[in-house]
N, C-alpha and C. Protein backbone atom coordinates (compact mmCIF):
# COMPACT_ATOMS: atom_id res chain seq x y z
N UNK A 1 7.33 22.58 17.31
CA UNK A 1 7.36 21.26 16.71
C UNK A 1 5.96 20.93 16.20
N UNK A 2 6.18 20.21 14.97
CA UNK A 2 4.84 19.78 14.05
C UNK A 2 4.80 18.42 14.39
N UNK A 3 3.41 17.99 14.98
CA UNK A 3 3.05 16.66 14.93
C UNK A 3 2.56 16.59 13.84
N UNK A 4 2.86 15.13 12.93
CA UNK A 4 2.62 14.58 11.67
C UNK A 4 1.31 13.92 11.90
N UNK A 5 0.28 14.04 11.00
CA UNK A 5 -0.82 13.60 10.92
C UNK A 5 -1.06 12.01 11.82
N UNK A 6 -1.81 11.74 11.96
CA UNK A 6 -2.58 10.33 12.43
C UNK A 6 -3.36 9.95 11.42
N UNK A 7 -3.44 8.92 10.65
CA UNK A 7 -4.41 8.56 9.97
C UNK A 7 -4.59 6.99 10.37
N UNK A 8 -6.18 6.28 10.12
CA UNK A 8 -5.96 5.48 10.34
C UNK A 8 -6.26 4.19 8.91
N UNK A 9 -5.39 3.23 8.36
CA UNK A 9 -5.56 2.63 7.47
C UNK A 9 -6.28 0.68 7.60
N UNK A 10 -7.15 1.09 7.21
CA UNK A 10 -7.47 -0.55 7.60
C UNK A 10 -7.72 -1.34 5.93
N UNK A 11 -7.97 -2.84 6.30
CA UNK A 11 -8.04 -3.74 5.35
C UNK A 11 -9.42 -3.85 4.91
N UNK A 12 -10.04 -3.07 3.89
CA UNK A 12 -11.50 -3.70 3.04
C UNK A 12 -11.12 -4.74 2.63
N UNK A 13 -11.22 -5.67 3.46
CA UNK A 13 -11.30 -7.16 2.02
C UNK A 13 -12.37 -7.27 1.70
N UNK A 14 -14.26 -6.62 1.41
CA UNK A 14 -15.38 -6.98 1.00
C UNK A 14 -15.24 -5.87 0.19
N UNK A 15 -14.12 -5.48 -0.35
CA UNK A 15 -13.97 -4.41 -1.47
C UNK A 15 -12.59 -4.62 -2.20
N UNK A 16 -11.85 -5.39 -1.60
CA UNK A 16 -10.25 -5.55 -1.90
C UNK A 16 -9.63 -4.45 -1.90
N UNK A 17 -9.73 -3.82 -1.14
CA UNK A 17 -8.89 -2.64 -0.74
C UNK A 17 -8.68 -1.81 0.56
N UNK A 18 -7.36 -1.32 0.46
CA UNK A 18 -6.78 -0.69 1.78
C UNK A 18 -7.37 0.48 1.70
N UNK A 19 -7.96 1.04 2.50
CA UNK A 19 -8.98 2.52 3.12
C UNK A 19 -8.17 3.22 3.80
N UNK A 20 -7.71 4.70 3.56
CA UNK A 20 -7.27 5.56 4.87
C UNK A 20 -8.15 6.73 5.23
N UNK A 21 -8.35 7.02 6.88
CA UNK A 21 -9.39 7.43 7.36
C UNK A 21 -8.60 8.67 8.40
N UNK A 22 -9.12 9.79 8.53
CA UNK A 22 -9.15 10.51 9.32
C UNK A 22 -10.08 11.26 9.80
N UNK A 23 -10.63 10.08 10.95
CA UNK A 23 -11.73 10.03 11.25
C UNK A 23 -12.40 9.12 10.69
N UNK A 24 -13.95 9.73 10.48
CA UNK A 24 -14.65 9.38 9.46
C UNK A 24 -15.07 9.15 8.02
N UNK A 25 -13.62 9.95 7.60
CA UNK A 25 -13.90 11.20 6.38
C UNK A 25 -12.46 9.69 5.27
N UNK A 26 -12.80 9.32 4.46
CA UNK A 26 -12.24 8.75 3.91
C UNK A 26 -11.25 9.13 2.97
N UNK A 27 -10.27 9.48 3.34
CA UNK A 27 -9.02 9.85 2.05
C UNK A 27 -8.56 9.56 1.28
N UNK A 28 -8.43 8.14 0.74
CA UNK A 28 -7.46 7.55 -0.15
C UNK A 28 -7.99 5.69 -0.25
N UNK A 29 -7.74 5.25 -0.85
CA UNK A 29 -7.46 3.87 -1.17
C UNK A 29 -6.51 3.15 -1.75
N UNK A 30 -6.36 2.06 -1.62
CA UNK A 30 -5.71 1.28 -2.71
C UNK A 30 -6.14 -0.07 -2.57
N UNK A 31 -6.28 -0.53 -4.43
CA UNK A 31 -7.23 -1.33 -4.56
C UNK A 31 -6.32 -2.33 -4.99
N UNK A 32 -6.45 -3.62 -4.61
CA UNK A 32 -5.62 -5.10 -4.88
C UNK A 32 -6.53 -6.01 -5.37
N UNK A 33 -5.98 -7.29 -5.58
CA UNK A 33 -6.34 -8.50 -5.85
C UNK A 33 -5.39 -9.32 -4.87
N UNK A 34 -5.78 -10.38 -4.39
CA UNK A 34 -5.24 -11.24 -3.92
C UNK A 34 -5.20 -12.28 -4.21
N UNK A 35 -3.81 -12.62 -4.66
CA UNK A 35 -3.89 -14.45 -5.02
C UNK A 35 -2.86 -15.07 -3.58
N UNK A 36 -2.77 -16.07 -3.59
CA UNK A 36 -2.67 -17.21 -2.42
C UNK A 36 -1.11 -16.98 -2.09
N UNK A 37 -0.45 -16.37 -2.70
CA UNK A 37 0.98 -16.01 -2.10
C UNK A 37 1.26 -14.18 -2.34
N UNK A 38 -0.19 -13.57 -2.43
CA UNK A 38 0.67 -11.88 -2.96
C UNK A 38 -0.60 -11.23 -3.39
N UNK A 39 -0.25 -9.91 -2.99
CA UNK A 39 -1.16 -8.69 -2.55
C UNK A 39 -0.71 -8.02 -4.23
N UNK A 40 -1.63 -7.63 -5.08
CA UNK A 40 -1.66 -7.57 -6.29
C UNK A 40 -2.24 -6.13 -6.42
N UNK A 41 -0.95 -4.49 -6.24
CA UNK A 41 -1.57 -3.37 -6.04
C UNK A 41 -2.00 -2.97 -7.31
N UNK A 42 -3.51 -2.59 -7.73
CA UNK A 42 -3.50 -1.79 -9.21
C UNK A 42 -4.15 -0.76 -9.31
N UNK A 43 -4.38 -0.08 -7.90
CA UNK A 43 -4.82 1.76 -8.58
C UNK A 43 -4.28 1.77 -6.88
N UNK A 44 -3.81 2.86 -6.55
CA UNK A 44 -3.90 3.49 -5.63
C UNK A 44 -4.91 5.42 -6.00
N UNK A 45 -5.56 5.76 -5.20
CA UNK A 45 -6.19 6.80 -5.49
C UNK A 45 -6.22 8.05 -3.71
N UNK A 46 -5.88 9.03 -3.87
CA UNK A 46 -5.81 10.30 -3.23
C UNK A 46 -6.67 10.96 -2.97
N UNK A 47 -8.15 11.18 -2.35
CA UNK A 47 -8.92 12.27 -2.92
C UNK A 47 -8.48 13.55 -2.66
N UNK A 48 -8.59 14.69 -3.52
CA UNK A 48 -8.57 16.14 -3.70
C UNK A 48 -8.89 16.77 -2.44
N UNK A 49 -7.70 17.38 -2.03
CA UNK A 49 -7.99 18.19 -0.63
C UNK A 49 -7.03 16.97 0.14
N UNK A 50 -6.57 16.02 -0.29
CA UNK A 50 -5.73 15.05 0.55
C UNK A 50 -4.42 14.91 0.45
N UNK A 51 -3.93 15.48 -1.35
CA UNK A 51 -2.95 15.20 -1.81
C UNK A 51 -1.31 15.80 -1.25
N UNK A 52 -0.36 15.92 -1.24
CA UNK A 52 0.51 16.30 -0.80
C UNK A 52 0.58 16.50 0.57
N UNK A 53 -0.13 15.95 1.18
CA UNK A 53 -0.17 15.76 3.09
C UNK A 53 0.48 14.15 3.22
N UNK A 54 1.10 13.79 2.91
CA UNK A 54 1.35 12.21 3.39
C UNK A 54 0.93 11.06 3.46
N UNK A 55 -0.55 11.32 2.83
CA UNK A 55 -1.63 10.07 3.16
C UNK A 55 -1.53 9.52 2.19
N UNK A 56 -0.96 9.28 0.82
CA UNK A 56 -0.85 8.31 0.14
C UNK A 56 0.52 7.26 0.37
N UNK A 57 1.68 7.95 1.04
CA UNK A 57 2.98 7.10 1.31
C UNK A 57 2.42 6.40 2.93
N UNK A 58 1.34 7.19 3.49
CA UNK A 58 1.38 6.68 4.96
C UNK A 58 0.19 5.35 4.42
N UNK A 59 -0.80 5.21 4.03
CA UNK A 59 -1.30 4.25 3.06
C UNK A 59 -0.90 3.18 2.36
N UNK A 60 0.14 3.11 1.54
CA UNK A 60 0.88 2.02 1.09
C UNK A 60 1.92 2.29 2.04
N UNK A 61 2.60 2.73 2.92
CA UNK A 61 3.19 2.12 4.49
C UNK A 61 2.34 1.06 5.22
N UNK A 62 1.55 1.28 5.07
CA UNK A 62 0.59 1.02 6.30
C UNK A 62 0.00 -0.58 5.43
N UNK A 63 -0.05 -0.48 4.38
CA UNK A 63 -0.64 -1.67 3.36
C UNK A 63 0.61 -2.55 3.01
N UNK A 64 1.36 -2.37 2.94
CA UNK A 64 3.20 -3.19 2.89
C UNK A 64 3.17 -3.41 3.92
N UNK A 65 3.27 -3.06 5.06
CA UNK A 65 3.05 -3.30 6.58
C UNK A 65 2.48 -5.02 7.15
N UNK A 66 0.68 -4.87 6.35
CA UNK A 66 0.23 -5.39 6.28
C UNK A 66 0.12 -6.48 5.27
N UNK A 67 0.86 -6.75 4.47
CA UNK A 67 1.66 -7.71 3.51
C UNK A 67 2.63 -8.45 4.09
N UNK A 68 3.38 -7.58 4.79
CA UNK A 68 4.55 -8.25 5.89
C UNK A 68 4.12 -9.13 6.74
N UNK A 69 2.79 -8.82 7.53
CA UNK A 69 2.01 -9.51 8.87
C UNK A 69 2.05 -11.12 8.11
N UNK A 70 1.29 -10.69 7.19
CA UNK A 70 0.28 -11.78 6.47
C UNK A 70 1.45 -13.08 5.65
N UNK A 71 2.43 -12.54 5.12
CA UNK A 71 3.78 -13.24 4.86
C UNK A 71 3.02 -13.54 3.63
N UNK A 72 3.41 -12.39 2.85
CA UNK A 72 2.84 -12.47 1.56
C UNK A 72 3.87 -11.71 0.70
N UNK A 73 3.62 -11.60 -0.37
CA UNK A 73 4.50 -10.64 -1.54
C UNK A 73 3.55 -9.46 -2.14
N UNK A 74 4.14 -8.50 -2.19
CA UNK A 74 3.48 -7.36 -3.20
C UNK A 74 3.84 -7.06 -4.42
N UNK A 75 3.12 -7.30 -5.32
CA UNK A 75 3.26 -7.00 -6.98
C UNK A 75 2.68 -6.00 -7.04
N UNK A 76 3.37 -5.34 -7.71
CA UNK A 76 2.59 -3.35 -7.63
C UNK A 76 2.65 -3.23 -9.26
N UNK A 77 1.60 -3.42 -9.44
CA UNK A 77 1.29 -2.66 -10.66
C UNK A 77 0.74 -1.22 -10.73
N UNK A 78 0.17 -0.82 -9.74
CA UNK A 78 0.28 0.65 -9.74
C UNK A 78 1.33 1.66 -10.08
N UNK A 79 1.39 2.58 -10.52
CA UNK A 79 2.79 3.02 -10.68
C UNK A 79 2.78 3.63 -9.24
N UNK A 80 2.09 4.18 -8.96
CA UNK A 80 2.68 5.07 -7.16
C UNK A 80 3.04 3.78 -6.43
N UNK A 81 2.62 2.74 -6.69
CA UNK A 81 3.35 1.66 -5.25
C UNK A 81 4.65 1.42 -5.89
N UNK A 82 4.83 1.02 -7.30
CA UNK A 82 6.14 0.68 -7.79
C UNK A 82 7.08 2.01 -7.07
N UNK A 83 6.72 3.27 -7.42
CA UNK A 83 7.20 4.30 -6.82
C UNK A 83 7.41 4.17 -5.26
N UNK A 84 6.74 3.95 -4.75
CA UNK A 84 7.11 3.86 -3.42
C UNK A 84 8.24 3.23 -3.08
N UNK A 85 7.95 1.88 -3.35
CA UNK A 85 9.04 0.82 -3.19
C UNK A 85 10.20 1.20 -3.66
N UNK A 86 10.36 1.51 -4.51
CA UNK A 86 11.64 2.02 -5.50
C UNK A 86 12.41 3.69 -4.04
N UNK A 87 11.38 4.11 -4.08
CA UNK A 87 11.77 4.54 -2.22
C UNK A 87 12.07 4.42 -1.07
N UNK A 88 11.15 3.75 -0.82
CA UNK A 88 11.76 2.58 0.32
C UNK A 88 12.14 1.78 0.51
N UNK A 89 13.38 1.43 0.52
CA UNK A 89 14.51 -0.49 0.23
C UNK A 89 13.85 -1.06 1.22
N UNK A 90 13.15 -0.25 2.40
CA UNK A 90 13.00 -1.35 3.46
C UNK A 90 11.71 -2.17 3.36
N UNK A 91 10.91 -1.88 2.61
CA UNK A 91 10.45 -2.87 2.06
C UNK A 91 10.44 -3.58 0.67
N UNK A 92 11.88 -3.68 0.26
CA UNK A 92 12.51 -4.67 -1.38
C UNK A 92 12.27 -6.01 -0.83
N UNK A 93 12.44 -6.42 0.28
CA UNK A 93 12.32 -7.97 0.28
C UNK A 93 10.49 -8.28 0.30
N UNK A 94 9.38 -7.46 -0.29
CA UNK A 94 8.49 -8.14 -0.15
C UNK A 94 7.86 -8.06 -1.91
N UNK A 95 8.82 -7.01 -2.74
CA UNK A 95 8.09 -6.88 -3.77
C UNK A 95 8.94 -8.30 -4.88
N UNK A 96 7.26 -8.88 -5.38
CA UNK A 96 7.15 -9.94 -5.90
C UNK A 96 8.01 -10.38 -6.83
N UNK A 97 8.14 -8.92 -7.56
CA UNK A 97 8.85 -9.08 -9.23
C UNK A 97 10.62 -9.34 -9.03
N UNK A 98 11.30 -8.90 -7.55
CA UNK A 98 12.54 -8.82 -7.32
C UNK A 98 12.62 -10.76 -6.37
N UNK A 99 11.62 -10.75 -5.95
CA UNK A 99 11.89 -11.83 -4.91
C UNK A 99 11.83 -13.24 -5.35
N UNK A 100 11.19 -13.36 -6.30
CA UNK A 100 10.88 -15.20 -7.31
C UNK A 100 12.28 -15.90 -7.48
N UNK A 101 12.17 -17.10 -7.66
CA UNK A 101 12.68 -17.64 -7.48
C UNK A 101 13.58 -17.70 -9.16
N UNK A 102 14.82 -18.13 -9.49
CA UNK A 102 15.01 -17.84 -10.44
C UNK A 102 14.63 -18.95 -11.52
N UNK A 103 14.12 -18.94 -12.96
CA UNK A 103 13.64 -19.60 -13.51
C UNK A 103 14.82 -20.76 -14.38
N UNK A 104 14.45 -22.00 -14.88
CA UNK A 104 15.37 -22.65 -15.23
C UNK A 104 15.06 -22.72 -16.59
């Protein structure tokens, strides 16, 4: 049996962006904006030697996660988060563009 990586993802807000770490060694980001109701994704990035190991879906897991805590919405303009989501239903109730209210 294969244990699946550990990484750990925390919140840069003095950079606006989600960091994933194994260890020390920094793997990936994704960079937002935040306005007062919603986490605003617009690059997610992988570094080389990281890619196809999990750390970009365990990253925006881990950053939707943390959208959920906060009781916020995610607008993904990135295309890999739109991608994600479009993957995972279990988090459709937080992305922004499906959840508004309908207009009159």
């Amino acid at each position: 049996m294969t244990d699946s990586p550990s990484f750990d993802v925390v919140n840069n807000s003095d950079q606006s962006r989600y960091e994933i770490r194994d260890g020390d060694t920094l793997l990936g980001f994704a960079d937002y904006q935040e306005t007062p109701d919603s986490v605003v994704f617009t690059h997610t990035e992988v570094f080389p030697g990281s890619e196809g190991k999990g750390v970009g879906g365990a990253l925006i897991g881990a950053a939707l996660d943390d959208v959920r805590a906060r009781d916020l919405k995610a607008l993904p303009i990135c295309p890999f988060v739109q991608a994600y989501l479009k993957r995972h239903p279990e988090y459709a109730d937080l992305d922004y563009r499906t959840s508004r209210p309908a207009q009159d």
